[in-house]
C-alpha atoms as a PDB file:
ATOM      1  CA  UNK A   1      21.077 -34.794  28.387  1.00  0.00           C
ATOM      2  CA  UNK A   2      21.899 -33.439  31.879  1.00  0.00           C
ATOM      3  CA  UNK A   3      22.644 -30.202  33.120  1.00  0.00           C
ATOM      4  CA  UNK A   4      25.909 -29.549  35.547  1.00  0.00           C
ATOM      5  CA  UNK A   5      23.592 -30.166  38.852  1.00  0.00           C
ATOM      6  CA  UNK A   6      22.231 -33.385  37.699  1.00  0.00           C
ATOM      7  CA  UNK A   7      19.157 -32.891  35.749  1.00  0.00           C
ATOM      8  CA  UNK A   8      17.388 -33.122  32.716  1.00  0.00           C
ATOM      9  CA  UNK A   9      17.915 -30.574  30.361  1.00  0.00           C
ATOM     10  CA  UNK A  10      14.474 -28.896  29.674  1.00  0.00           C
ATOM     11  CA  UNK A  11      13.517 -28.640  26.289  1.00  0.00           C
ATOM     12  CA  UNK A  12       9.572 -27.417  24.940  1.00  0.00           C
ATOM     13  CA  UNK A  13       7.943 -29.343  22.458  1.00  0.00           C
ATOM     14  CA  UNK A  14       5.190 -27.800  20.016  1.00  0.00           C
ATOM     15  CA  UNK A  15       2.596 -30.032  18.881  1.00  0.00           C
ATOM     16  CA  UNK A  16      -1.151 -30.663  17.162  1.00  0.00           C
ATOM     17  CA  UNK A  17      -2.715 -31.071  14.135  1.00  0.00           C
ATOM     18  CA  UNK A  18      -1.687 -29.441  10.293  1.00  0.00           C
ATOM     19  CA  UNK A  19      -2.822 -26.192   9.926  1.00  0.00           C
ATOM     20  CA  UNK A  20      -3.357 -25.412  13.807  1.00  0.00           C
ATOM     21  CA  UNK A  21      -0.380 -22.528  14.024  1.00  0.00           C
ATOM     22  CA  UNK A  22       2.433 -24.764  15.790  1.00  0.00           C
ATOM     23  CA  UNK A  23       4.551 -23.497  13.719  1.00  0.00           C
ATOM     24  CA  UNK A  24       3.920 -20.097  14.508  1.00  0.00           C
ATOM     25  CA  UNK A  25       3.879 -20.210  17.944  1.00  0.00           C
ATOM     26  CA  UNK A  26       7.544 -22.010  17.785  1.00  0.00           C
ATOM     27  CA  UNK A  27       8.647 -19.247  16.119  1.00  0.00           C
ATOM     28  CA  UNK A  28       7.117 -16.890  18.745  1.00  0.00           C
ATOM     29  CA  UNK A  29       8.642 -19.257  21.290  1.00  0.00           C
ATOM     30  CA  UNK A  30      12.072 -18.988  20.169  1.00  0.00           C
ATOM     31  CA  UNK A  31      11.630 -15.353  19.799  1.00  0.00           C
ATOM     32  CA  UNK A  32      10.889 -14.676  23.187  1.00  0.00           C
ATOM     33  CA  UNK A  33      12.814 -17.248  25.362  1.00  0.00           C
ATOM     34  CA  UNK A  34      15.614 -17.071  23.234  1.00  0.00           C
ATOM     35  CA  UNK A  35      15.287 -20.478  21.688  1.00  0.00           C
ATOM     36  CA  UNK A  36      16.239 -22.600  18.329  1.00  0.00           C
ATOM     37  CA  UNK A  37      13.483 -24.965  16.194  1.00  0.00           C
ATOM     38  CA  UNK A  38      14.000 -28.273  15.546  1.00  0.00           C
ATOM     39  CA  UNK A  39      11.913 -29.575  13.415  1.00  0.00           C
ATOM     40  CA  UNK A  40      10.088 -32.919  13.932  1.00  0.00           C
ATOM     41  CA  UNK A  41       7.837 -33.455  10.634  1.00  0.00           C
ATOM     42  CA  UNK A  42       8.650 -36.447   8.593  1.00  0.00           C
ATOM     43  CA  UNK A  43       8.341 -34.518   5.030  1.00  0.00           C
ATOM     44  CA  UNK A  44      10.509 -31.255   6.079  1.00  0.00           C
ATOM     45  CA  UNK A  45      13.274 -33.160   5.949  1.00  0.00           C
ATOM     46  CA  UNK A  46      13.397 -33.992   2.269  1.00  0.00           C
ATOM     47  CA  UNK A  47      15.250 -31.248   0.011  1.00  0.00           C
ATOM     48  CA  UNK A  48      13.246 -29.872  -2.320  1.00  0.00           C
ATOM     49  CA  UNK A  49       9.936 -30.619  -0.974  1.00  0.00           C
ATOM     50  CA  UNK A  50       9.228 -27.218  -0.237  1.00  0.00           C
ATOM     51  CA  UNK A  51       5.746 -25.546  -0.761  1.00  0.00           C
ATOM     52  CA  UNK A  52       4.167 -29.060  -0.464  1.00  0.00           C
ATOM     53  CA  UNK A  53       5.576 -29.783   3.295  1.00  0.00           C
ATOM     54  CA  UNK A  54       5.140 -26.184   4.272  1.00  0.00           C
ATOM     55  CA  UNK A  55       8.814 -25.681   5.129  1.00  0.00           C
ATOM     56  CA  UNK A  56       9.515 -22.480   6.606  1.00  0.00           C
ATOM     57  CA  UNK A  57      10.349 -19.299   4.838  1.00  0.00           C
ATOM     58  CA  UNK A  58      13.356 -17.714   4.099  1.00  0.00           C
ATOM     59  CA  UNK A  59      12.527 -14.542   6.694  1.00  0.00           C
ATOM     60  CA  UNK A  60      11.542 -17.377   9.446  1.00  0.00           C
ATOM     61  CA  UNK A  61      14.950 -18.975   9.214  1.00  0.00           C
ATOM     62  CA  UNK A  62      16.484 -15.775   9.023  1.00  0.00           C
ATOM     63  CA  UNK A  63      14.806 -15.261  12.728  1.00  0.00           C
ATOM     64  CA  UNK A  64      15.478 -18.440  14.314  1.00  0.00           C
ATOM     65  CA  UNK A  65      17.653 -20.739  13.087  1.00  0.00           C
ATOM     66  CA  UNK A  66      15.954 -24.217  12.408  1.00  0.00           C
ATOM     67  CA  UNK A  67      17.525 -28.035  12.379  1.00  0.00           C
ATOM     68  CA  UNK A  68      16.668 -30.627  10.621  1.00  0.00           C
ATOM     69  CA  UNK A  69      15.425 -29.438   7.675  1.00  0.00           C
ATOM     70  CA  UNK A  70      16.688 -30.186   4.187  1.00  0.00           C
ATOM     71  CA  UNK A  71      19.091 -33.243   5.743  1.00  0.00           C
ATOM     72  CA  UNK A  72      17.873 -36.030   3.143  1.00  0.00           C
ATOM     73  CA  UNK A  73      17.362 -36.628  -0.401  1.00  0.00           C
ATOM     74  CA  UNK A  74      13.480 -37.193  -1.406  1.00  0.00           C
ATOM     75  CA  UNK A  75      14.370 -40.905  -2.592  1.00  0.00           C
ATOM     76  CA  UNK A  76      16.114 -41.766   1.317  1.00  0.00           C
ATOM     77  CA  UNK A  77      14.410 -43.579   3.973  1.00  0.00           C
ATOM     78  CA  UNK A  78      13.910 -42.110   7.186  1.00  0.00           C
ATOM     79  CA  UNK A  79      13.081 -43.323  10.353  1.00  0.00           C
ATOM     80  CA  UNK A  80      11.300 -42.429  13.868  1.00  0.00           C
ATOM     81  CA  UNK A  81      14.607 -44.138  15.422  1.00  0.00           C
ATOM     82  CA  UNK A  82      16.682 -41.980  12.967  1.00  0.00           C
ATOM     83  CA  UNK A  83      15.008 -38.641  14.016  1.00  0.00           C
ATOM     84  CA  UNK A  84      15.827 -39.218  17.428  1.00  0.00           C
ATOM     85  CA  UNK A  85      19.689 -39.708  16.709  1.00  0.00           C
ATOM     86  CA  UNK A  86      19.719 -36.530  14.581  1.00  0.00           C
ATOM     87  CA  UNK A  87      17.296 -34.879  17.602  1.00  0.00           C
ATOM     88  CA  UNK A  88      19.070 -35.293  20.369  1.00  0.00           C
ATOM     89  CA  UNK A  89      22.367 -34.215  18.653  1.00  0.00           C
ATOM     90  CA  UNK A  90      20.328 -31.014  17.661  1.00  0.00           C
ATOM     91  CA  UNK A  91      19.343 -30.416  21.219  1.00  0.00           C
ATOM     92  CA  UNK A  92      22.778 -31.196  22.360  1.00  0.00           C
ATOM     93  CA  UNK A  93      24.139 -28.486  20.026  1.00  0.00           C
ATOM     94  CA  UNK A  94      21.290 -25.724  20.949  1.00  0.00           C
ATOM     95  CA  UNK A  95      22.023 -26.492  24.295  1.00  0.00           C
ATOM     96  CA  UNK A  96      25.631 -25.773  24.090  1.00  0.00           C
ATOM     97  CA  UNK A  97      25.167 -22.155  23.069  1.00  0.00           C
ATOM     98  CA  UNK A  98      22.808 -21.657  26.053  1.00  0.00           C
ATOM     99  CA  UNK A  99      19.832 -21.621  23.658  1.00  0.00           C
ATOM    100  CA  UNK A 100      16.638 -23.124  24.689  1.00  0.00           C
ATOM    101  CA  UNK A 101      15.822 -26.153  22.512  1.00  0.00           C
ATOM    102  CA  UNK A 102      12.010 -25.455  20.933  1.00  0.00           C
ATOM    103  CA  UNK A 103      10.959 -28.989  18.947  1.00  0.00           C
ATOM    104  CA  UNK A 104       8.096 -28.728  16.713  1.00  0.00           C
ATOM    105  CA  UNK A 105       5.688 -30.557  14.368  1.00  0.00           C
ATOM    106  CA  UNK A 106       3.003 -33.067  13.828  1.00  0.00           C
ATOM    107  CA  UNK A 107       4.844 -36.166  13.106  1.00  0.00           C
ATOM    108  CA  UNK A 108       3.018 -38.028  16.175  1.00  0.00           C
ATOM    109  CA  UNK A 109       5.663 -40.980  16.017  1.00  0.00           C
ATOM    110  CA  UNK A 110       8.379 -38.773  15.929  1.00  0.00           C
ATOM    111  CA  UNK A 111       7.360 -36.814  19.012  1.00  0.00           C
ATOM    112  CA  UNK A 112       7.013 -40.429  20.901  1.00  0.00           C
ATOM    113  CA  UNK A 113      10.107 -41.894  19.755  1.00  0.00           C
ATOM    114  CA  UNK A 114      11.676 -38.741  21.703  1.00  0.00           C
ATOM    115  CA  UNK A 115       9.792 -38.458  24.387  1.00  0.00           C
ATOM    116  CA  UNK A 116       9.151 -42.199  25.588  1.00  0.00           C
ATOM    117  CA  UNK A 117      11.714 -43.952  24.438  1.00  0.00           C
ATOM    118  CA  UNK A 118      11.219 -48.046  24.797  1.00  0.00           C
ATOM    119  CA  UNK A 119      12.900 -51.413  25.218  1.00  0.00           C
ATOM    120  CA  UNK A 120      12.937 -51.915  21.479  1.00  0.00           C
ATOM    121  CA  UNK A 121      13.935 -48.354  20.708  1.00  0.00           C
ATOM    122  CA  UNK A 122      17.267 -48.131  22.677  1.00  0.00           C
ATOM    123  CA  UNK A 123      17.866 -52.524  21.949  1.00  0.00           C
ATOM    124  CA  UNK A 124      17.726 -52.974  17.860  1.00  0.00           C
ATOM    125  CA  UNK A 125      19.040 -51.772  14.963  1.00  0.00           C
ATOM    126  CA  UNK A 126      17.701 -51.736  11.507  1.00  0.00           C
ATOM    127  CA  UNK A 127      19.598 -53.514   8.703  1.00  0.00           C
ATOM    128  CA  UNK A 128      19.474 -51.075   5.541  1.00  0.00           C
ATOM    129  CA  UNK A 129      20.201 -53.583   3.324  1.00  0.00           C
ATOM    130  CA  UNK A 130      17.224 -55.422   4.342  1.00  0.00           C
ATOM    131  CA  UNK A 131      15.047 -53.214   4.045  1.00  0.00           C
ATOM    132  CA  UNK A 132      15.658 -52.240   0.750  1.00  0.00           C
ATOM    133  CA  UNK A 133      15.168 -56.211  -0.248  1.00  0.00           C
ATOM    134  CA  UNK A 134      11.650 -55.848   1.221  1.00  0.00           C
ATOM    135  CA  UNK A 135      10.767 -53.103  -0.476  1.00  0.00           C
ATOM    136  CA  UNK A 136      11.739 -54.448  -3.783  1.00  0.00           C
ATOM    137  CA  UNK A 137       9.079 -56.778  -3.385  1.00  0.00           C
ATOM    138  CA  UNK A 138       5.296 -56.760  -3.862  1.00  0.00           C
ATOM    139  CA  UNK A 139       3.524 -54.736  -1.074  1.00  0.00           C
ATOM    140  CA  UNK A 140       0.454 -57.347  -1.058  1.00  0.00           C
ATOM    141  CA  UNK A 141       3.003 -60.982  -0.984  1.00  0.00           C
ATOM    142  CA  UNK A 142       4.519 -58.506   1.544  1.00  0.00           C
ATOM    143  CA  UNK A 143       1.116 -58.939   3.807  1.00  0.00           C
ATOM    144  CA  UNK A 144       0.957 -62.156   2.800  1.00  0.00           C
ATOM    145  CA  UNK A 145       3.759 -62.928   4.904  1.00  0.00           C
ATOM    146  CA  UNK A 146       3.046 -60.640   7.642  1.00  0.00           C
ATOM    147  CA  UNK A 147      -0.294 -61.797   7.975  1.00  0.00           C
ATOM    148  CA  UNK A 148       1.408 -65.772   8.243  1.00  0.00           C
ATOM    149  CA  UNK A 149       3.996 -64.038  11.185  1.00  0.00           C
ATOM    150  CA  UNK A 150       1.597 -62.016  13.081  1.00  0.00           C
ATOM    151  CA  UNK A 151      -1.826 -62.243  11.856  1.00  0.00           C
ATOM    152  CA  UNK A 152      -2.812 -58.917  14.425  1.00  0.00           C
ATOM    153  CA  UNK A 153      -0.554 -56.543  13.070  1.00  0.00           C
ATOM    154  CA  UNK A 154      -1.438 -57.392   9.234  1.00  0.00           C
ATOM    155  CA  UNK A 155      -5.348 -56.839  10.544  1.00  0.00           C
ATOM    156  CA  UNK A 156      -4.158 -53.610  11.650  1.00  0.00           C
ATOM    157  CA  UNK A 157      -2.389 -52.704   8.777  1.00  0.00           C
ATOM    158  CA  UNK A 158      -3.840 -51.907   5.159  1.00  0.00           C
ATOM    159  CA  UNK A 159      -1.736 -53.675   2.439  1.00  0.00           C
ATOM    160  CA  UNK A 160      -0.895 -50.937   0.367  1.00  0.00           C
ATOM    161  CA  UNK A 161       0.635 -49.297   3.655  1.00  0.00           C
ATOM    162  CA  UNK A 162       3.917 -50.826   2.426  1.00  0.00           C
ATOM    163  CA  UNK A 163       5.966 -48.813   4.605  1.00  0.00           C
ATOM    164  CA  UNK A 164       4.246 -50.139   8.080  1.00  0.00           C
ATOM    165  CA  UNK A 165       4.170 -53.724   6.742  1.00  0.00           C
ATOM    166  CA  UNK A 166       7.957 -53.482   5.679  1.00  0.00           C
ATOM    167  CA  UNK A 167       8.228 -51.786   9.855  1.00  0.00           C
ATOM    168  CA  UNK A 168       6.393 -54.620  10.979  1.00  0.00           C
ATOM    169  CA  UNK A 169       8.188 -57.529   9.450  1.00  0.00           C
ATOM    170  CA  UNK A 170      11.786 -55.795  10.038  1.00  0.00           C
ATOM    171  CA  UNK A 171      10.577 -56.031  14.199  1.00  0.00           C
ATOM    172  CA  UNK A 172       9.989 -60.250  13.419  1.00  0.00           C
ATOM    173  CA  UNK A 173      13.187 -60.627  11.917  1.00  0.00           C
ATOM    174  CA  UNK A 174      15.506 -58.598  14.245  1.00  0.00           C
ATOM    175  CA  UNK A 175      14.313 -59.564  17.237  1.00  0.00           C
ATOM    176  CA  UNK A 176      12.630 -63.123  16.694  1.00  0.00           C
ATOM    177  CA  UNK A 177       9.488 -61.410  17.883  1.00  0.00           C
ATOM    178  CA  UNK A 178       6.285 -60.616  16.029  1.00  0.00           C
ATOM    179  CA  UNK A 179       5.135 -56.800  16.336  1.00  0.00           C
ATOM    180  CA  UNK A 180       2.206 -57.782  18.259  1.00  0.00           C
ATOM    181  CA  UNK A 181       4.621 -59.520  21.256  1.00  0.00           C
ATOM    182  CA  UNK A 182       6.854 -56.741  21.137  1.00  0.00           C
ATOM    183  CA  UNK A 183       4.033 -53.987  21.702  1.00  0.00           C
ATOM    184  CA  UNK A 184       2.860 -55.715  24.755  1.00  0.00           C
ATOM    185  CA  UNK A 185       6.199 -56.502  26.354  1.00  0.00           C
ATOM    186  CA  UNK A 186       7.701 -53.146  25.305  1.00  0.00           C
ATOM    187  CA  UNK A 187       9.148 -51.287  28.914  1.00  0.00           C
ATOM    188  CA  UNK A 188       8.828 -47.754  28.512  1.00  0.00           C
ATOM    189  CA  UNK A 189      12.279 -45.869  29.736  1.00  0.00           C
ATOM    190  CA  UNK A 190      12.247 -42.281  31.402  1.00  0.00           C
ATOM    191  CA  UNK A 191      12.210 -39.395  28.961  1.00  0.00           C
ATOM    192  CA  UNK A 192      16.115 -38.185  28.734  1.00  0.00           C
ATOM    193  CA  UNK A 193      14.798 -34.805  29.035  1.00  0.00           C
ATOM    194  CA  UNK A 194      12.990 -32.322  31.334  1.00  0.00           C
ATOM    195  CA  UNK A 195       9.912 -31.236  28.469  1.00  0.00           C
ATOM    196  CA  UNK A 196       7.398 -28.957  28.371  1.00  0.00           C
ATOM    197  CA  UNK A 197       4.554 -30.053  25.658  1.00  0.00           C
ATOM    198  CA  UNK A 198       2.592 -28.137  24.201  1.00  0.00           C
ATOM    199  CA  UNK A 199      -0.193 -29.020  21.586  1.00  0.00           C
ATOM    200  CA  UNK A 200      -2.752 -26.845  19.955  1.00  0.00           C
ATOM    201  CA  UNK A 201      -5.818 -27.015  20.881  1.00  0.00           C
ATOM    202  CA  UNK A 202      -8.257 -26.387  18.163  1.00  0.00           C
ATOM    203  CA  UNK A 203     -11.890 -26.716  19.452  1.00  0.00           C
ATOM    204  CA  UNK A 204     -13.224 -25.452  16.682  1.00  0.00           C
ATOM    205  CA  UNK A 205     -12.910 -28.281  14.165  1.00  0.00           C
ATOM    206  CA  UNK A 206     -14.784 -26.925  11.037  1.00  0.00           C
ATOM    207  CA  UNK A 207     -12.595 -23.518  10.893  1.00  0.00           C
ATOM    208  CA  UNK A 208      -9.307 -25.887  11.186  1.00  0.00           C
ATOM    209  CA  UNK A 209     -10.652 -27.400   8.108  1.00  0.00           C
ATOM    210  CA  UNK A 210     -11.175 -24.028   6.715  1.00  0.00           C
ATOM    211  CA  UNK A 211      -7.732 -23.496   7.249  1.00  0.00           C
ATOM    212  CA  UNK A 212      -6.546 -26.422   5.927  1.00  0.00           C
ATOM    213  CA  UNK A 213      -8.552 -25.416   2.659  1.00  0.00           C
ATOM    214  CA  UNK A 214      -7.033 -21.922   2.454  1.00  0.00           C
ATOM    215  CA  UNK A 215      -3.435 -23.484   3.284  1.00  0.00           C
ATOM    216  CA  UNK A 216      -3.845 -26.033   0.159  1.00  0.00           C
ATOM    217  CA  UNK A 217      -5.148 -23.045  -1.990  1.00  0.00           C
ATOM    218  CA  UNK A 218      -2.389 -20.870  -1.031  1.00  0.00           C
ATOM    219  CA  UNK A 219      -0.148 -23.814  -1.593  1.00  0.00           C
ATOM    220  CA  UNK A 220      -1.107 -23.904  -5.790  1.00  0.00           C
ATOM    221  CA  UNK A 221      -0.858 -20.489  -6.216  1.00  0.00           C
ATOM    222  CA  UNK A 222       2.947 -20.091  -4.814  1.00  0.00           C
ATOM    223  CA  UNK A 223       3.711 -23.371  -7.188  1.00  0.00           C
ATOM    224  CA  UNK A 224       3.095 -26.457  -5.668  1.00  0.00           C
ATOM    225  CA  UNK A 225       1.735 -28.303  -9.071  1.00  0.00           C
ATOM    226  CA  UNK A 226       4.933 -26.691 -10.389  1.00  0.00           C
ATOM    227  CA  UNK A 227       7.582 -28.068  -7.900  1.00  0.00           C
ATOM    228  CA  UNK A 228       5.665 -31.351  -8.214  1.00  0.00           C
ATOM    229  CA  UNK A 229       6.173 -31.608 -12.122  1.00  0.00           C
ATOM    230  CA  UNK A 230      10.251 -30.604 -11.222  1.00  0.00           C
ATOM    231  CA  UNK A 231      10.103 -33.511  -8.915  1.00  0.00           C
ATOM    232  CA  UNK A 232       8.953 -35.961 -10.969  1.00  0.00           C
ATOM    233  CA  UNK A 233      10.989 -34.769 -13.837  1.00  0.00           C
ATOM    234  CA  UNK A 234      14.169 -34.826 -11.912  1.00  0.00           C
ATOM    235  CA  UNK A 235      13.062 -38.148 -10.642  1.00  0.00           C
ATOM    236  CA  UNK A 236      13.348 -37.127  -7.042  1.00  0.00           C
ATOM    237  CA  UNK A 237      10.090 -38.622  -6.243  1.00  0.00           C
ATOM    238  CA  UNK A 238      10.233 -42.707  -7.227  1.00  0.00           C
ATOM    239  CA  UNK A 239       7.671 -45.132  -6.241  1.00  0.00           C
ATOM    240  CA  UNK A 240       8.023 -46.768  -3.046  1.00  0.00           C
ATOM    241  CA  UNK A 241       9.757 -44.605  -1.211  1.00  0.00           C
ATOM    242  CA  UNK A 242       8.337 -42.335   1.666  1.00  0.00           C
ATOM    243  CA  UNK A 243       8.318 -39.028  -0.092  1.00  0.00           C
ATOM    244  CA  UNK A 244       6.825 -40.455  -3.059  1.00  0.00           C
ATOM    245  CA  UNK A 245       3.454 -41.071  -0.727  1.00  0.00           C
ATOM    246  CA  UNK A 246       3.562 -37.513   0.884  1.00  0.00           C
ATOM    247  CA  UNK A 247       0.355 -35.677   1.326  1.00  0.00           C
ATOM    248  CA  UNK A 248       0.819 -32.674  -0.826  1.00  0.00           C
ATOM    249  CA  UNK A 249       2.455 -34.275  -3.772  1.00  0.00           C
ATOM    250  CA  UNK A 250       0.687 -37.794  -4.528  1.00  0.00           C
ATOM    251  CA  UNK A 251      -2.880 -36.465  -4.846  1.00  0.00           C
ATOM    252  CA  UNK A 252      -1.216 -34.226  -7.593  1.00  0.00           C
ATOM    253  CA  UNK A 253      -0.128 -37.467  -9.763  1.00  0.00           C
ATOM    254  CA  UNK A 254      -3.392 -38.445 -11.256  1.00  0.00           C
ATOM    255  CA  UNK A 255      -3.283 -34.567 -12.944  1.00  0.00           C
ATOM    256  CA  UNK A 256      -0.445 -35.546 -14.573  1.00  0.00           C
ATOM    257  CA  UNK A 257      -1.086 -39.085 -15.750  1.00  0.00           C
ATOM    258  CA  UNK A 258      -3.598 -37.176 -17.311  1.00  0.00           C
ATOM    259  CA  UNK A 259      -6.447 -39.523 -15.286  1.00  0.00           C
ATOM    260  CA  UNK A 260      -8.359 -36.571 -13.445  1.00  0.00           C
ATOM    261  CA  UNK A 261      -8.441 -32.725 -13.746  1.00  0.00           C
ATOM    262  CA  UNK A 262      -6.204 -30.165 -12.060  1.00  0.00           C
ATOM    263  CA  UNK A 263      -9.591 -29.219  -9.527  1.00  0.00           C
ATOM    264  CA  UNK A 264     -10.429 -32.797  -8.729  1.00  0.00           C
ATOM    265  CA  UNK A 265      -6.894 -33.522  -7.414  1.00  0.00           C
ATOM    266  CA  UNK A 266      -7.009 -30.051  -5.485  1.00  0.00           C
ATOM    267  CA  UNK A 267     -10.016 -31.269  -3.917  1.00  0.00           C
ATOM    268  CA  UNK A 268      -8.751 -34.828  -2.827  1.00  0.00           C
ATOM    269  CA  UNK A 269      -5.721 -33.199  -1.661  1.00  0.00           C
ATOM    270  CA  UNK A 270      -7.865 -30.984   0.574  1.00  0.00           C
ATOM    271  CA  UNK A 271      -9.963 -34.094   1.494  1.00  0.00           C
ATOM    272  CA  UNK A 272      -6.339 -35.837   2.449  1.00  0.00           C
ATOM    273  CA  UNK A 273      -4.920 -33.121   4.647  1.00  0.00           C
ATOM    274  CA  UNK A 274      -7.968 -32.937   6.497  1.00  0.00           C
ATOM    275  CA  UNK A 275      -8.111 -36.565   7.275  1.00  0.00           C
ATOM    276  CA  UNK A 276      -5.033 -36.424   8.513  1.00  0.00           C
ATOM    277  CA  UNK A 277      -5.343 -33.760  10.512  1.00  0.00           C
ATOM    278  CA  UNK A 278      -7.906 -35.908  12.411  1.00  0.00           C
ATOM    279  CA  UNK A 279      -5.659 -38.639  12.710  1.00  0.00           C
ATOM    280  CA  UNK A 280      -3.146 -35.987  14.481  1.00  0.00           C
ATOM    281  CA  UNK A 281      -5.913 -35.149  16.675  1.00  0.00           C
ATOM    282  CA  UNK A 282      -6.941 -38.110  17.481  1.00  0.00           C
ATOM    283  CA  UNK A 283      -2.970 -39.364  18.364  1.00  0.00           C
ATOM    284  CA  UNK A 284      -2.475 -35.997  20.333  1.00  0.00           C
ATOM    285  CA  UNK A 285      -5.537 -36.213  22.406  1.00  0.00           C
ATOM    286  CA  UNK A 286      -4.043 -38.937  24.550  1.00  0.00           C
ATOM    287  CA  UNK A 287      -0.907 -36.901  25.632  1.00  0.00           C
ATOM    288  CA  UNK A 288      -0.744 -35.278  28.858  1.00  0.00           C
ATOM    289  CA  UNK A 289       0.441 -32.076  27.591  1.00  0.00           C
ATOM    290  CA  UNK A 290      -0.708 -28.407  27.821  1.00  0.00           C
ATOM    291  CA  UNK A 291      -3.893 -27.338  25.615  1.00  0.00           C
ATOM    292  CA  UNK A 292      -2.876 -23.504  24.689  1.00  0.00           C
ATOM    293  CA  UNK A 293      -5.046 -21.802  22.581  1.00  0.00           C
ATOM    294  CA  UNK A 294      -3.323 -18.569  22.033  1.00  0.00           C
ATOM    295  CA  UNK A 295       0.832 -17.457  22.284  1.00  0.00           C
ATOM    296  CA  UNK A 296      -0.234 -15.921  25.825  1.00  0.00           C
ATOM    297  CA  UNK A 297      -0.750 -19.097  27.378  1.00  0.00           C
ATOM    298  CA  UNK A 298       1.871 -20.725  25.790  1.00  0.00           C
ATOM    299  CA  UNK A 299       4.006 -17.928  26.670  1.00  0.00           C
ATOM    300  CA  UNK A 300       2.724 -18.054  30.391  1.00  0.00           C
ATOM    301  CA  UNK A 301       3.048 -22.224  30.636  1.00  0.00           C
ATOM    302  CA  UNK A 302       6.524 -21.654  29.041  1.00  0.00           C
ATOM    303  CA  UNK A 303       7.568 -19.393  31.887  1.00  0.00           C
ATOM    304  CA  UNK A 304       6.681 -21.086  34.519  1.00  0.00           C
ATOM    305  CA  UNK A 305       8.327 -24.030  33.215  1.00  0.00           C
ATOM    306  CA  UNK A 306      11.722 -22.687  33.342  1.00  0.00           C
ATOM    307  CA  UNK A 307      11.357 -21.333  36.488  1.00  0.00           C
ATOM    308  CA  UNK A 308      11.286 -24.697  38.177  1.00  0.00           C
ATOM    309  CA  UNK A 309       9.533 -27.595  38.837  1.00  0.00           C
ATOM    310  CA  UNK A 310      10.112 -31.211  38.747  1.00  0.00           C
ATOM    311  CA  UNK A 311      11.612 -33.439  36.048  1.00  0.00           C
ATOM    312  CA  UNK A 312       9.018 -34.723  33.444  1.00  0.00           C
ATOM    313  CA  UNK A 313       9.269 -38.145  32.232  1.00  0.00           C
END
């Protein structure tokens, strides 16, 4: 991840909250400093979850050519640990045509995993096979036994998150270590990049829930309830995997269990997106990182980034 003199390589990384134009401004980015996406959003890379995880369009790719999207099947698991493997090959490969790596999304744990790599990050596998025995079992005996192991993670964690209980038992059992050790005693490493990062800054909250509300409505009337009925008909989305609990496509399933109306699951689908949005918010706001506003300042921040200055991380 070095250049020929001995530094970092300098990448940009686009972050912030759903709905807040990061996406755009990528785009715009690798427009004008001659650049290639990678994406870093934990749903994009399921095929066939398209309208629901706002994938980009076919004229977008057509601009800028984008990575890591479409590289799993909806019922594979998927890792922060994974995406940096697969990101840092990316980057290697933009890099090697003289293109300027531009990563982007809002899939906070993704965007740490690659820029502050840890102790525990670089030091353990995971064990596939294990963790498909956990997740064959019961999410609450699953808490059970976390809350035995490490009684502060399972207060942290809801039950029905099965996927963070599963994360935090997996930690115990590779490395003898409960979750809540691990965190504390967890050395952060230097970022293996030069980076530039970027996050929207939306200070108006109520219009980025306006947007958030148009997005959704858009959403239904390019097909979303229809590629959710394909899904579940083909079976791509099954129950206790990660794409079966994406926002988009599991506020859609009590419309067809026939337990609420299309409108109500709109609605609570709306409701969703926005909470997470404040959740992304909320993770993003403790990044040093450039607020930008508009592509000009992003533009401006990006140029004087390449120009010089010292290593980040």
């Amino acid at each position: 991840m070095k250049t020929e003199n001995g530094k970092k390589s300098k990448i940009i990384i686009v972050c912030g909250a759903t709905a807040s134009g990061k996406s755009a401004l990528a785009l715009k980015l690798c427009l004008e400093f001659d650049g290639e996406l990678i994406s870093a959003d934990s749903m994009q890379i399921y095929k066939r979850l398209d309208i629901g995880t706002a994938k980009p369009t076919a004229e977008e790719t057509a601009l800028v050519r984008h990575h890591l999207i479409d590289i799993k099947e909806p019922w594979e698991n998927y890792s922060a640990a994974d995406f940096v493997c697969d990101a840092k090959t990316a980057i290697d490969d933009v890099l090697s045509r003289g293109k300027l790596p531009v990563v982007c999304g809002g899939t906070g744990l993704y965007i740490e995993a690659l820029i502050h790599p840890t102790e525990y990050d670089k030091s353990t596998g995971i064990d596939g096979g294990f963790r498909e025995k956990l997740n064959e079992r019961d999410a609450h005996e699953l808490w059970e036994e976390l809350n035995k192991i490490d009684p502060e993670a399972a207060a942290a964690i809801h039950e029905n998150n099965k996927k963070r209980v599963i994360r935090a038992l997996e930690i115990y059992y590779n490395t003898g270590k409960t979750k809540t050790e691990t965190d504390k005693e967890q050395k952060k490493y230097d970022s293996d990049f030069d980076y530039l990062l970027l996050i929207t800054d939306f200070s108006d909250r109520e219009e980025l829930y306006n947007r958030i509300n148009r997005r959704v409505d858009l959403m239904v009337k390019n097909g979303l309830v229809e590629e959710t009925e394909t899904l579940l008909e083909n079976n791509d989305l099954r129950e206790g995997t990660t794409a079966y609990q994406a926002i988009g496509y599991k506020e859609l399933f009590p419309y067809f269990n026939g337990e609420k109306t299309l409108d109500e699951c709109i609605d609570k689908l709306k409701q969703a997106t926005r909470n997470y949005a404040k959740r992304q918010i909320t993770w993003f706001s403790r990044y040093d990182g450039v607020r930008v506003r508009d592509h000009k300042d992003a533009e401006a921040a990006v140029r004087t980034f390449l120009k010089g200055g010292e290593d980040n991380g």
